[in-house]
Protein backbone atom coordinates (compact mmCIF):
# COMPACT_ATOMS: atom_id res chain seq x y z
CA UNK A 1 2.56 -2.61 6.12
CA UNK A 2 1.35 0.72 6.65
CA UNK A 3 0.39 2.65 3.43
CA UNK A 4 -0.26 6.84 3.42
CA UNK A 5 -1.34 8.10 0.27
CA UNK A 6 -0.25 11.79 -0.66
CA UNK A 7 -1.12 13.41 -3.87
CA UNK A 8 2.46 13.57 -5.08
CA UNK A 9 3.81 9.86 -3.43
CA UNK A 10 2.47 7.08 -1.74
CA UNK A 11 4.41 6.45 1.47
CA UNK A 12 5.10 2.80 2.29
CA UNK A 13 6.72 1.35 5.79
CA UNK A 14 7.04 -1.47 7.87
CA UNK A 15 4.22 -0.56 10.69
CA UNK A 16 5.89 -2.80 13.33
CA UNK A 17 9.16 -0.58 12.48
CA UNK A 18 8.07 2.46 13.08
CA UNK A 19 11.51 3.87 13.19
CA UNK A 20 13.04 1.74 9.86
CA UNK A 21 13.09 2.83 6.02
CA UNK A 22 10.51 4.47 4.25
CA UNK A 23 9.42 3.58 0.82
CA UNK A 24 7.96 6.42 -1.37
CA UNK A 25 6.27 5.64 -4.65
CA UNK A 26 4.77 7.44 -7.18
CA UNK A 27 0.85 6.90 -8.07
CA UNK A 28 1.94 5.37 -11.97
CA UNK A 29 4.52 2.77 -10.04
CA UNK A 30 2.27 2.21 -6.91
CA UNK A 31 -0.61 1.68 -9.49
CA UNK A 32 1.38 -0.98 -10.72
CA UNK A 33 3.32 -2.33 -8.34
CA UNK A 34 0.89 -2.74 -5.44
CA UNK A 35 0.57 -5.62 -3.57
CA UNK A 36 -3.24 -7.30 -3.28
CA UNK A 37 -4.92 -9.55 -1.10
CA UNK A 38 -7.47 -11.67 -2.21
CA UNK A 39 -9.66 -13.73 -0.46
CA UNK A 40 -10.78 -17.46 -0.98
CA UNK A 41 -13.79 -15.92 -3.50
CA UNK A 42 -10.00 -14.58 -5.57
CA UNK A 43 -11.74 -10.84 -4.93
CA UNK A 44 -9.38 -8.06 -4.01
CA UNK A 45 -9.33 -7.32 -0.39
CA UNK A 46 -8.10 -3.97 -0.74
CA UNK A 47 -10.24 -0.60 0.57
CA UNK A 48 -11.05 2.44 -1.67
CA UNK A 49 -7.76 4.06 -0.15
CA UNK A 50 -6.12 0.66 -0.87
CA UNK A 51 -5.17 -0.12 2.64
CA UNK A 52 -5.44 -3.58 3.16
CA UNK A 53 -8.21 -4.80 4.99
């Protein structure tokens, strides 16, 4: 999953399908709708521009 933050959307895609559909979210519904990984501690795994690490 690729994730590009804008100021007015957050753009979502499929980074192995570079060429399929496109999600674009708002900041209220990516704020809560975002997926999270946690690790085995249950701590978010997420960056500061919440691209997964």
């Amino acid at each position: 999953m690729e994730v590009t933050p804008s100021p007015a959307a957050i753009h979502v895609r499929d980074s192995k399908d570079a060429s399929g559909p496109r999600l674009a979210l708002t900041p209220d519904a990516w704020r809560t709708s975002r997926p999270t990984r946690r690790g085995a501690d249950g701590r978010s795994r997420l960056s500061s521009n919440n691209r997964a690490l």
